[in-house]
N, C-alpha and C. Protein backbone atom coordinates (compact mmCIF):
# COMPACT_ATOMS: atom_id res chain seq x y z
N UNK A 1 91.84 369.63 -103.48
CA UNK A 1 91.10 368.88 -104.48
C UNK A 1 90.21 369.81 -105.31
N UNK A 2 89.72 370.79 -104.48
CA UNK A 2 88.69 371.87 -105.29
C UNK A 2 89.71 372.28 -107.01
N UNK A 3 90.63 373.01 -106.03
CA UNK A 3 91.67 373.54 -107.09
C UNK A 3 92.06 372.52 -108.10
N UNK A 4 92.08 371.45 -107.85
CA UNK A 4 92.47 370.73 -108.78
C UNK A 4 91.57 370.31 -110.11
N UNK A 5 90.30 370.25 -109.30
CA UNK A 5 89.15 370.10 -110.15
C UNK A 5 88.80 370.79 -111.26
N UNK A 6 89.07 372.14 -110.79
CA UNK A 6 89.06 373.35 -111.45
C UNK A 6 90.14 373.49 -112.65
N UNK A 7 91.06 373.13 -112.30
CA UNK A 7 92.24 373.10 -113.45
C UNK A 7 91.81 371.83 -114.09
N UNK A 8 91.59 370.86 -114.40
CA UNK A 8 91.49 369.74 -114.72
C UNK A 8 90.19 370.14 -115.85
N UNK A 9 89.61 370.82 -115.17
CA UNK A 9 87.99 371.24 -115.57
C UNK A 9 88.04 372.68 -116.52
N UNK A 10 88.92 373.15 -116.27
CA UNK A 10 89.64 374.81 -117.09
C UNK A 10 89.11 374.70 -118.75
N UNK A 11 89.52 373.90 -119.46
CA UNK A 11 89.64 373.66 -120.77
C UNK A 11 88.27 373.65 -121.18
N UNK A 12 87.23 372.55 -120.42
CA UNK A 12 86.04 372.68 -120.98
C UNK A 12 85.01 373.57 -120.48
N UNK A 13 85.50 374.47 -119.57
CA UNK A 13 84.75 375.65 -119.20
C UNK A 13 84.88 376.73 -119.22
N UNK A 14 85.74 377.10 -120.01
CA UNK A 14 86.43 377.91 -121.04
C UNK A 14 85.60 378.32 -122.27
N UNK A 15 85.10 377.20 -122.67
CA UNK A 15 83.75 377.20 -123.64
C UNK A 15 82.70 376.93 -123.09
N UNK A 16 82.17 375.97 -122.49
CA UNK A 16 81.09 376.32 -121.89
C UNK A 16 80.18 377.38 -120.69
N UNK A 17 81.19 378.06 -120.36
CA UNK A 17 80.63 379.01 -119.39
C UNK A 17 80.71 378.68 -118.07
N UNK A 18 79.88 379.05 -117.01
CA UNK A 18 79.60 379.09 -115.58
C UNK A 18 80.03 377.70 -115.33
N UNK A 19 80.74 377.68 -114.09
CA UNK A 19 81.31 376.60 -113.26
C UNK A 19 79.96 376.18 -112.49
N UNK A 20 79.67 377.30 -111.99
CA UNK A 20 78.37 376.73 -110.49
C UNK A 20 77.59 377.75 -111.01
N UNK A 21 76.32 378.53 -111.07
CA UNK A 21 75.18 379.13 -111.14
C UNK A 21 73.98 378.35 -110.89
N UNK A 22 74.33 379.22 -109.34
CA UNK A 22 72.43 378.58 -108.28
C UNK A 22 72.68 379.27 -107.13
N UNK A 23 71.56 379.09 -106.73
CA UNK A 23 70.87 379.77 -105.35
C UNK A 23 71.25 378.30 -104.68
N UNK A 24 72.01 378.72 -103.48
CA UNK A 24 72.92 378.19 -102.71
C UNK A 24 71.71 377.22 -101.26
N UNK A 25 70.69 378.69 -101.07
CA UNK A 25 69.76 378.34 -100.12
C UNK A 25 69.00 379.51 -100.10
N UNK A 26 67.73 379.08 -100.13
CA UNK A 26 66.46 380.42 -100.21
C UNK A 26 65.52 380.49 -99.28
N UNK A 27 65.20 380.97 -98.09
CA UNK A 27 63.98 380.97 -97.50
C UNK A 27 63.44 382.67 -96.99
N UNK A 28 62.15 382.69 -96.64
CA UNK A 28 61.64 383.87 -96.95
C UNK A 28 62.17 384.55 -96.45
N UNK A 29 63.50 384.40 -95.64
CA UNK A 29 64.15 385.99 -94.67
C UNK A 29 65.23 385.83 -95.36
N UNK A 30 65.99 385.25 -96.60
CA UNK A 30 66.83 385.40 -97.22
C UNK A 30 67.44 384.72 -98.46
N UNK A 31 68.40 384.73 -98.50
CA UNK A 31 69.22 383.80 -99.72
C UNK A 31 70.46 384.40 -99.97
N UNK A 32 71.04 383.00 -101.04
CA UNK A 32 72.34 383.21 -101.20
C UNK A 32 72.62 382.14 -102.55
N UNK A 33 73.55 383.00 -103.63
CA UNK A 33 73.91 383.00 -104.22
C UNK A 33 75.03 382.67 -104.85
N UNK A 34 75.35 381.55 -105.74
CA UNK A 34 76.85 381.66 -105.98
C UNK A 34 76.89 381.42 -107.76
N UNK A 35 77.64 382.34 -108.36
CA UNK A 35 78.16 382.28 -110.00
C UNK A 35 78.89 382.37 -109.90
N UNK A 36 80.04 381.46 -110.83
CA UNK A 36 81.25 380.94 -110.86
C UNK A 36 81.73 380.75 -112.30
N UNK A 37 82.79 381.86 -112.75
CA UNK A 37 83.06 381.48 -114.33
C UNK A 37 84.52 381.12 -114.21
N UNK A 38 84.82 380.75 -115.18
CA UNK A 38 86.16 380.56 -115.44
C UNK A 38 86.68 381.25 -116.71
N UNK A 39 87.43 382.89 -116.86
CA UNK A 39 87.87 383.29 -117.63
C UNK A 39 89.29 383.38 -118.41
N UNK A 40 89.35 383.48 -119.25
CA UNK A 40 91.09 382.60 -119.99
C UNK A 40 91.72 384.31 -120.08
N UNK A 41 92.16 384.36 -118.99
CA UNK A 41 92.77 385.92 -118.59
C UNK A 41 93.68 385.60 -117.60
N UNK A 42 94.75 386.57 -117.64
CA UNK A 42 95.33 386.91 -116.12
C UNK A 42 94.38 387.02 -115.30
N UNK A 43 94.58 387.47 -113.97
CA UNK A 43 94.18 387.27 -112.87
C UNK A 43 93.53 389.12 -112.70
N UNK A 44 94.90 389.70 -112.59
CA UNK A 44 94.90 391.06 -112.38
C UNK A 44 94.11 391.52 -113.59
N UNK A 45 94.36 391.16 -115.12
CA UNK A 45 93.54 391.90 -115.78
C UNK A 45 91.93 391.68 -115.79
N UNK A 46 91.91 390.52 -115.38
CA UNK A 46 90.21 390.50 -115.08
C UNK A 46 89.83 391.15 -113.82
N UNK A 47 90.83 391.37 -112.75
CA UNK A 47 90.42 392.12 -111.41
C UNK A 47 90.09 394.06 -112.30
N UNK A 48 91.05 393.94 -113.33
CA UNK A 48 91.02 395.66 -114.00
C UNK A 48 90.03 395.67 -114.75
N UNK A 49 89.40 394.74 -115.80
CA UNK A 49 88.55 394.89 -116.39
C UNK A 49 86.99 395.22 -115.55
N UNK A 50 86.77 394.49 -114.50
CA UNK A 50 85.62 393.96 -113.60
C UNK A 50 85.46 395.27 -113.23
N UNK A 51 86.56 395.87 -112.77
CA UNK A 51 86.44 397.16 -111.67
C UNK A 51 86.38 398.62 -112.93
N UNK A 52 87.47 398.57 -113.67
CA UNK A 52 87.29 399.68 -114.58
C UNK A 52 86.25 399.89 -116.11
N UNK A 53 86.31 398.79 -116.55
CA UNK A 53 85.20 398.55 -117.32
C UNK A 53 83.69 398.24 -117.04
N UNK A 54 83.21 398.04 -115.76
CA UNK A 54 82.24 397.80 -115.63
C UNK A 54 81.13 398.34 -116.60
N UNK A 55 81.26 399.45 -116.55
CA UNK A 55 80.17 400.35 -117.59
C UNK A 55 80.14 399.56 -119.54
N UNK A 56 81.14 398.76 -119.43
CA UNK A 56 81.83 398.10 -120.52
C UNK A 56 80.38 396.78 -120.94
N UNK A 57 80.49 395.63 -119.47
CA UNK A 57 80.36 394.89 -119.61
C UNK A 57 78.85 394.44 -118.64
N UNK A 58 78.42 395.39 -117.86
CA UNK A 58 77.65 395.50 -117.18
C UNK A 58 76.04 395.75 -118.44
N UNK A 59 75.00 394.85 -117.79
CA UNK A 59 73.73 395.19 -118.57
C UNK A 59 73.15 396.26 -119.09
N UNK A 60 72.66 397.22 -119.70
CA UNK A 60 71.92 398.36 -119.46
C UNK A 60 70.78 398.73 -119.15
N UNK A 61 70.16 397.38 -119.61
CA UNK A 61 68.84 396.76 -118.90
C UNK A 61 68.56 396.66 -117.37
N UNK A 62 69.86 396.38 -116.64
CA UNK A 62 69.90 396.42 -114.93
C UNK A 62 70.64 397.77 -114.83
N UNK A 63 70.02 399.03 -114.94
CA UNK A 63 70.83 400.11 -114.39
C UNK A 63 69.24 401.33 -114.66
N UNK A 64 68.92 402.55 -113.76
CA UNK A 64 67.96 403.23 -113.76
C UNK A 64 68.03 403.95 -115.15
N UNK A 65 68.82 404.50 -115.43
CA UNK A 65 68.63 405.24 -116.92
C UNK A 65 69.21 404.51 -118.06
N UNK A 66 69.26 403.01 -118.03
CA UNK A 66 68.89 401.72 -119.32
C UNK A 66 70.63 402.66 -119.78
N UNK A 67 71.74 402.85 -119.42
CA UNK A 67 73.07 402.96 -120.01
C UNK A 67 73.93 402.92 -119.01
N UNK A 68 74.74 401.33 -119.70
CA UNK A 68 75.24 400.78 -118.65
C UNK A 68 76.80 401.96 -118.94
N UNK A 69 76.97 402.57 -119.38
CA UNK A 69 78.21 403.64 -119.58
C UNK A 69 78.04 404.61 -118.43
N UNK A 70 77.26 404.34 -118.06
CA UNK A 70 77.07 405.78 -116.89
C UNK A 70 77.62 404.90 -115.16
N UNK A 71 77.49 403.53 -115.28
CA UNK A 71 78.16 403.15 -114.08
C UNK A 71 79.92 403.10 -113.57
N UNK A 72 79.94 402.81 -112.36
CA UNK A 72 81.14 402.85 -112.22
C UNK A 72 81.30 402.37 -110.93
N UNK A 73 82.96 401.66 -110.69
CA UNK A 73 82.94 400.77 -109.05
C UNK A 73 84.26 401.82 -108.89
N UNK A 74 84.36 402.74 -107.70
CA UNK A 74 85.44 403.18 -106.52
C UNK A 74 86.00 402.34 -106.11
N UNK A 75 86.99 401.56 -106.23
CA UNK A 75 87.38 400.16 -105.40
C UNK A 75 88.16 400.72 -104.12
N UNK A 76 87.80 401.17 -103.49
CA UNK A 76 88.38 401.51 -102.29
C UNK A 76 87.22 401.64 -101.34
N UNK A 77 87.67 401.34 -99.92
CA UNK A 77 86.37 401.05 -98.64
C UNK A 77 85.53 402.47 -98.48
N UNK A 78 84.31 401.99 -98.21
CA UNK A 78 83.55 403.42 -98.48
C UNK A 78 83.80 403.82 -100.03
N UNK A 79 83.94 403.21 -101.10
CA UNK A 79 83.70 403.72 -102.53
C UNK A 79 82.14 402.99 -102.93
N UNK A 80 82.17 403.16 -104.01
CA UNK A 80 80.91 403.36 -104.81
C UNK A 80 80.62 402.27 -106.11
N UNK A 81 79.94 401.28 -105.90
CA UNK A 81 79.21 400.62 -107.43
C UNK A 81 77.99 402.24 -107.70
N UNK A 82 78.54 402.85 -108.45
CA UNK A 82 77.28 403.55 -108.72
C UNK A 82 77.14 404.19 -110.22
N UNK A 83 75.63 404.37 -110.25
CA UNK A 83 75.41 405.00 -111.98
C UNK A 83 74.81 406.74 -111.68
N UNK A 84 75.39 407.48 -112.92
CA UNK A 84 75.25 408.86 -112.91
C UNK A 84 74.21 409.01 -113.22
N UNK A 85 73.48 409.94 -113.82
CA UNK A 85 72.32 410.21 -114.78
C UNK A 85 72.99 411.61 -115.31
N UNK A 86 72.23 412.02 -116.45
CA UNK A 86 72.41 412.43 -117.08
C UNK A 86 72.38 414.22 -116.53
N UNK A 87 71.41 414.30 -115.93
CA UNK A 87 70.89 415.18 -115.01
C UNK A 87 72.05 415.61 -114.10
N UNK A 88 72.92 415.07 -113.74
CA UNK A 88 73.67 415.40 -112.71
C UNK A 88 73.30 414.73 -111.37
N UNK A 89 72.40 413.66 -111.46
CA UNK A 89 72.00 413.19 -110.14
C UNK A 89 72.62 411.45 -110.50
N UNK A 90 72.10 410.90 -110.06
CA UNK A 90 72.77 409.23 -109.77
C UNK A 90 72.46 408.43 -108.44
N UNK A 91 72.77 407.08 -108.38
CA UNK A 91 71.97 406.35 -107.16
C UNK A 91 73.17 405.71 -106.98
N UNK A 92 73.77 405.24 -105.73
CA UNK A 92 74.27 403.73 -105.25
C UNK A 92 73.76 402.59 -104.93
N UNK A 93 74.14 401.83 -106.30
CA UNK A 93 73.78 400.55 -106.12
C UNK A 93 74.22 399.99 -105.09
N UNK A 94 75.53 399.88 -105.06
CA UNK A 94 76.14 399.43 -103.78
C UNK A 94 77.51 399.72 -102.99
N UNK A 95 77.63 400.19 -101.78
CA UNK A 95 78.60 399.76 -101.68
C UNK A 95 79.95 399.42 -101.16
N UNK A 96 80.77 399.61 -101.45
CA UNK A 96 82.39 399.05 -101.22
C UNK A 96 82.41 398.64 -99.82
N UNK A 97 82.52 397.53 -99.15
CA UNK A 97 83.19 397.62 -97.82
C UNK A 97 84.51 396.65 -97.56
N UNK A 98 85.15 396.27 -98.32
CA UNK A 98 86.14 395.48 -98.52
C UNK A 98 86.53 395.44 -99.75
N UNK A 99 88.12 395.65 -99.74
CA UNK A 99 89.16 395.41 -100.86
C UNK A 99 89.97 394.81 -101.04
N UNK A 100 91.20 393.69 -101.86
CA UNK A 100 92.23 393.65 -101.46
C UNK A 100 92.41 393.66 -102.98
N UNK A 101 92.92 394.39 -103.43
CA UNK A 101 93.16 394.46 -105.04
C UNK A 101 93.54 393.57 -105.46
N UNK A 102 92.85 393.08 -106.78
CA UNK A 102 93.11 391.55 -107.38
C UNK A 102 92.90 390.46 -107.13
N UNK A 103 92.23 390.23 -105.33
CA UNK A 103 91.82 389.23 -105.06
C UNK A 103 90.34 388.94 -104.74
N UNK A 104 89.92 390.47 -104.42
CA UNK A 104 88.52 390.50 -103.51
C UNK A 104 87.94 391.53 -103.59
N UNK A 105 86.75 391.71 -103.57
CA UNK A 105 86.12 393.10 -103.38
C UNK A 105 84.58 392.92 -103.23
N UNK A 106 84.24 393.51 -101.56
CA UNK A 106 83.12 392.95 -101.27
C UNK A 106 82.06 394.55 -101.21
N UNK A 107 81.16 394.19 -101.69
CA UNK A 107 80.32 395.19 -102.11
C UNK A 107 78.25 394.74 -101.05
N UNK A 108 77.89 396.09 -100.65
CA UNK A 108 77.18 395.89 -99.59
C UNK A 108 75.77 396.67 -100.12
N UNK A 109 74.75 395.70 -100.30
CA UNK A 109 73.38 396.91 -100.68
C UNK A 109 72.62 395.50 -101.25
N UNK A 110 71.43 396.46 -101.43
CA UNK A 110 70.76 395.83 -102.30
C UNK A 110 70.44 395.99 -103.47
N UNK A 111 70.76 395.36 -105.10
CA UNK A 111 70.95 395.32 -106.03
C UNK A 111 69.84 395.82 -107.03
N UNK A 112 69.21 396.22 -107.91
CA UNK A 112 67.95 396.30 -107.75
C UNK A 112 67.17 396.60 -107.66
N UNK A 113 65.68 395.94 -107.59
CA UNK A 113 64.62 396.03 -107.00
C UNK A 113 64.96 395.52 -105.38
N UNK A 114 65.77 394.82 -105.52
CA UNK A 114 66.21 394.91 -103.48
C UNK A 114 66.44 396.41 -103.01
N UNK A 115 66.92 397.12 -103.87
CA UNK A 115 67.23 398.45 -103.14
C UNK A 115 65.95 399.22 -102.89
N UNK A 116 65.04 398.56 -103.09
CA UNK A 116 63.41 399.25 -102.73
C UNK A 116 62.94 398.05 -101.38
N UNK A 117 63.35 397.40 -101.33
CA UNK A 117 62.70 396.36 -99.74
C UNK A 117 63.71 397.19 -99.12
N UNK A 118 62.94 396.26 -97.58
CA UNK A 118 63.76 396.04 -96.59
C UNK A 118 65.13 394.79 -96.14
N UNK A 119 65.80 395.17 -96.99
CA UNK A 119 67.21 394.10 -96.59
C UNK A 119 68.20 394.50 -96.98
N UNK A 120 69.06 393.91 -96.95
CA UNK A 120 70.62 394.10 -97.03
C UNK A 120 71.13 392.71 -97.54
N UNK A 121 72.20 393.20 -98.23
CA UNK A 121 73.04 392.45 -99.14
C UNK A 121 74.18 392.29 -99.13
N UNK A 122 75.37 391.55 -98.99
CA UNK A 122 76.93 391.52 -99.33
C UNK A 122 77.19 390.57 -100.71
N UNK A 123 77.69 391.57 -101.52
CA UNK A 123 78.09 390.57 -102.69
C UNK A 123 79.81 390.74 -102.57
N UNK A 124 79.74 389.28 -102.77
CA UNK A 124 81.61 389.27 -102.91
C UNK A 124 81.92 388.80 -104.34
N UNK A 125 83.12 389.84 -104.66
CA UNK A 125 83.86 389.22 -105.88
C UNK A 125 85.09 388.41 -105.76
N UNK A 126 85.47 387.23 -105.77
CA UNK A 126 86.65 386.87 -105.70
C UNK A 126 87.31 386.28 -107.22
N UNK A 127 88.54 386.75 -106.74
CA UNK A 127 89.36 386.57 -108.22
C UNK A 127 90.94 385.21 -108.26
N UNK A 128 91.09 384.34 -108.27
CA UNK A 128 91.77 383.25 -108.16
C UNK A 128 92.31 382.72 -109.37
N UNK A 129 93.55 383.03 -108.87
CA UNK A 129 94.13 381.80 -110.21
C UNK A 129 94.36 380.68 -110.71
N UNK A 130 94.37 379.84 -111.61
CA UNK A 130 93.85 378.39 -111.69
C UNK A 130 94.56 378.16 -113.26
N UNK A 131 95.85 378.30 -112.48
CA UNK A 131 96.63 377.38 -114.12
C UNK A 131 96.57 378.14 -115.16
N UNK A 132 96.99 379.58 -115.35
CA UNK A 132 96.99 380.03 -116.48
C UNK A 132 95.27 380.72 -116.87
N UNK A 133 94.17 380.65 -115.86
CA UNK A 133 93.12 381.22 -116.07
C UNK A 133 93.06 381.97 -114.89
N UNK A 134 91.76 382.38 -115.09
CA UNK A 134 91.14 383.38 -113.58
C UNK A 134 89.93 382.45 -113.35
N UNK A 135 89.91 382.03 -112.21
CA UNK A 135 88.49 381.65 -111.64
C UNK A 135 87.68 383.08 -110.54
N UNK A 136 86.30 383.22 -111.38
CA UNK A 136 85.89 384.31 -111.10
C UNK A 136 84.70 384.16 -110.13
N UNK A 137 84.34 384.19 -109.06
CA UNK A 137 83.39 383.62 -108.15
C UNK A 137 82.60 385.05 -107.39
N UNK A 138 81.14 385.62 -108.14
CA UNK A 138 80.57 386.09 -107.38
C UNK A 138 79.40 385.41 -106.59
N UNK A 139 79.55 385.76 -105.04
CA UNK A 139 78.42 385.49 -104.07
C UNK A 139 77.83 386.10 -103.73
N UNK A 140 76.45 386.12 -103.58
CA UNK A 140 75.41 387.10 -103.01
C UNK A 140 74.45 386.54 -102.06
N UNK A 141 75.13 387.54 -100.42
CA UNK A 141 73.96 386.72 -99.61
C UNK A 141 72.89 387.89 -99.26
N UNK A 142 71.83 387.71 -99.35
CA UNK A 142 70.90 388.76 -99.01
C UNK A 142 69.64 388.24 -97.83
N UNK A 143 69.49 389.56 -96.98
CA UNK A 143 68.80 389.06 -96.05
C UNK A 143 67.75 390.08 -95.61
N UNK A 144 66.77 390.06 -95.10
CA UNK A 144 65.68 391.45 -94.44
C UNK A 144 64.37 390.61 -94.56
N UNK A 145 63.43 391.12 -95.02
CA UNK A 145 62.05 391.66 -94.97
C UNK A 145 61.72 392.19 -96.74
N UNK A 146 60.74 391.15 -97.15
CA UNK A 146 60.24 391.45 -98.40
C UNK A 146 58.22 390.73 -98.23
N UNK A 147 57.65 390.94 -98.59
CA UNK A 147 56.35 390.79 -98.37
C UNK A 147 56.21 389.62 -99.55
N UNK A 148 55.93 388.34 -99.03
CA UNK A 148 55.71 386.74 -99.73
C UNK A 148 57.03 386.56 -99.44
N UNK A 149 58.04 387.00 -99.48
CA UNK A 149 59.34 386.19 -98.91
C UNK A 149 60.53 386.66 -99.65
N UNK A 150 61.67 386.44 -99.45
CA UNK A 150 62.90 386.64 -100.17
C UNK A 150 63.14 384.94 -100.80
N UNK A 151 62.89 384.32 -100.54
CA UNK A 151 63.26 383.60 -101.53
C UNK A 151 62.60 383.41 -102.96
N UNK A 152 61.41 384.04 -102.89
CA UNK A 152 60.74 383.95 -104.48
C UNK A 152 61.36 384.94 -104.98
N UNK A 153 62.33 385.88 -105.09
CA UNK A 153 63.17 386.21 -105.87
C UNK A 153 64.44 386.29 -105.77
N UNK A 154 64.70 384.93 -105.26
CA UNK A 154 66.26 383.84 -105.23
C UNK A 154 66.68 384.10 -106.90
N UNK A 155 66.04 383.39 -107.32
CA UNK A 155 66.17 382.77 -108.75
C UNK A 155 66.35 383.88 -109.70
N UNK A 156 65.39 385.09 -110.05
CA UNK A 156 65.87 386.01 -110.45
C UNK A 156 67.13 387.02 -110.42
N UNK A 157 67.04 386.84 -109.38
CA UNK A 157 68.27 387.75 -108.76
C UNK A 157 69.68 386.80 -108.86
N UNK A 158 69.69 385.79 -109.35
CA UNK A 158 70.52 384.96 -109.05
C UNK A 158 70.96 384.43 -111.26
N UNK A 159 70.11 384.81 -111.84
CA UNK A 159 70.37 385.09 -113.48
C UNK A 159 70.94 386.23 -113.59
N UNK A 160 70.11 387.21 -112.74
CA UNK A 160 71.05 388.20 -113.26
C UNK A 160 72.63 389.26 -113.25
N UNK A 161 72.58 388.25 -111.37
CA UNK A 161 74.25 387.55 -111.04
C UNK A 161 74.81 387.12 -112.37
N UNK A 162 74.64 386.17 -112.39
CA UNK A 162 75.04 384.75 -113.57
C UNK A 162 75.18 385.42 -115.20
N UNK A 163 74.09 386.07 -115.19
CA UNK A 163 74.25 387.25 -117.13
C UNK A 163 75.26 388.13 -116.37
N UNK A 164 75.35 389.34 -115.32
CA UNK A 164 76.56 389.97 -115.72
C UNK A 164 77.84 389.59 -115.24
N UNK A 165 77.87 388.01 -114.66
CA UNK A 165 79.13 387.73 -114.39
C UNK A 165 79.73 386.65 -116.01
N UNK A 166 78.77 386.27 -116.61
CA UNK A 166 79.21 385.69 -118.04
C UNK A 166 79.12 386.66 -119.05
N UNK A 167 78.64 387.85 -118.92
CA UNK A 167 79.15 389.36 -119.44
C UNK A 167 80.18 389.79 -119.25
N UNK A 168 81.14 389.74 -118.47
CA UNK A 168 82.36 390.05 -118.21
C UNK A 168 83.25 388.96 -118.45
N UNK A 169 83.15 387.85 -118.71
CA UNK A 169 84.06 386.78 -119.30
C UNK A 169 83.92 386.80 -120.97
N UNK A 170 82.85 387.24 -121.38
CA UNK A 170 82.94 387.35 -122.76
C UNK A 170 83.77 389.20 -122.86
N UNK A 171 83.34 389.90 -122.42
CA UNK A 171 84.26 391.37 -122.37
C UNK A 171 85.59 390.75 -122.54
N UNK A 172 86.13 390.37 -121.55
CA UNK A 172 87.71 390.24 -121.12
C UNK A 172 88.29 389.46 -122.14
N UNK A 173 87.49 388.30 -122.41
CA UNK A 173 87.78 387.06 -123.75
C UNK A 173 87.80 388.00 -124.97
N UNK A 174 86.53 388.35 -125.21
CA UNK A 174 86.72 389.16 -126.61
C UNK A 174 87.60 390.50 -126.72
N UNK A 175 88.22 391.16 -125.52
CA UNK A 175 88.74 391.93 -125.33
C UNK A 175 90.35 391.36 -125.63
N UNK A 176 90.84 390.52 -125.14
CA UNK A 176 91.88 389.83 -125.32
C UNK A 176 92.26 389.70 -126.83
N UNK A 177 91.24 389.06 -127.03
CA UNK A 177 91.75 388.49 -128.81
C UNK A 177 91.90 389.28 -129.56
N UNK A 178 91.37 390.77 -129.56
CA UNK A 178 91.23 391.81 -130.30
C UNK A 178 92.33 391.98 -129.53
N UNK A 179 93.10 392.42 -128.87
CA UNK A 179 94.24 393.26 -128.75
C UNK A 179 95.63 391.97 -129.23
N UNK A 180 95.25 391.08 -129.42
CA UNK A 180 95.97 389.80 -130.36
C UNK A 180 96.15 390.17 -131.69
N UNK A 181 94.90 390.61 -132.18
CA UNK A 181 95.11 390.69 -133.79
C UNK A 181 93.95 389.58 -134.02
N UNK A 182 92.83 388.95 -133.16
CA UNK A 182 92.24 387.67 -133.59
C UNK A 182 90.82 388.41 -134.00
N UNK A 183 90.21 388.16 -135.01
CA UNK A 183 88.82 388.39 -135.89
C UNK A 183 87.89 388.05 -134.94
């Protein structure tokens, strides 16, 4: 029935954006996250865009030296969400501990200003097909030790899920039409 919903539901969320964007459940030793788009792509090319373009479609505003061109995801276990600097030095955001190309790719850290607390994070990407679209579903559960709580920054952390996962549906969309010939 989910699946069905989803196809049924394809057409008008296609234009309107995010399927689900919310904090799932928040209390001060953790939270969890779910953004959910629906992009009018193959399956695989949004699994290629997500992973090789990141630096493409990713914020520059969420990255240490403000250029999101300097990041990059290793999609392989023990690889790397990480950004360079210019310097020759660079940080890991997060990462890799699960792959299955095109379907999944689960990524481990804290994002962030999480990467300065005490906790830990698994974000999963899953990639599903749904009638001629991609249903694109990132989750983020995060858990540790933050001083006033982890859930008062549920909500933040959970937009800026939601901006670079509707950043990459406009990439792939506007990426598409241009290699169409569309203005």
């Amino acid at each position: 029935m989910k699946y069905l919903t989803r196809v049924l539901l394809a057409p008008i969320l296609i234009v309107t954006g995010p399927v689900l964007a919310e904090v799932t459940d928040a209390e001060p030793g953790g939270f969890t996250t779910v953004n959910e788009v629906v992009i009018a792509a193959d399956r695989i090319d949004v699994w290629k865009a997500s992973i090789d373009d990141v630096g493409q479609w990713w914020n520059s505003d969420h990255t240490v030296a403000g250029d999101a061109r300097r990041m990059s995801i290793s999609a392989v276990p023990q690889g790397c969400f990480c950004e360079r600097f210019e310097s020759g030095g660079g940080v890991v955001h997060m990462s890799v501990t699960m792959v299955n190309p095109g379907v999944i790719i689960r990524l481990t850290g804290g994002l962030g200003p999480l990467g300065l607390m005490g906790v830990e994070g698994n974000m999963t990407w899953e990639f599903e097909d749904a009638g001629g679209v991609t249903v694109v579903r990132f989750t983020y559960a995060v858990g540790g030790y933050r001083a006033g709580g982890l859930d008062a920054v549920a909500g933040p952390v959970d937009a800026v899920v939601g901006e670079a996962l509707n950043r990459l549906k406009v990439h792939v969309e506007s990426r598409d039409s241009d290699s169409a010939g569309v203005e």
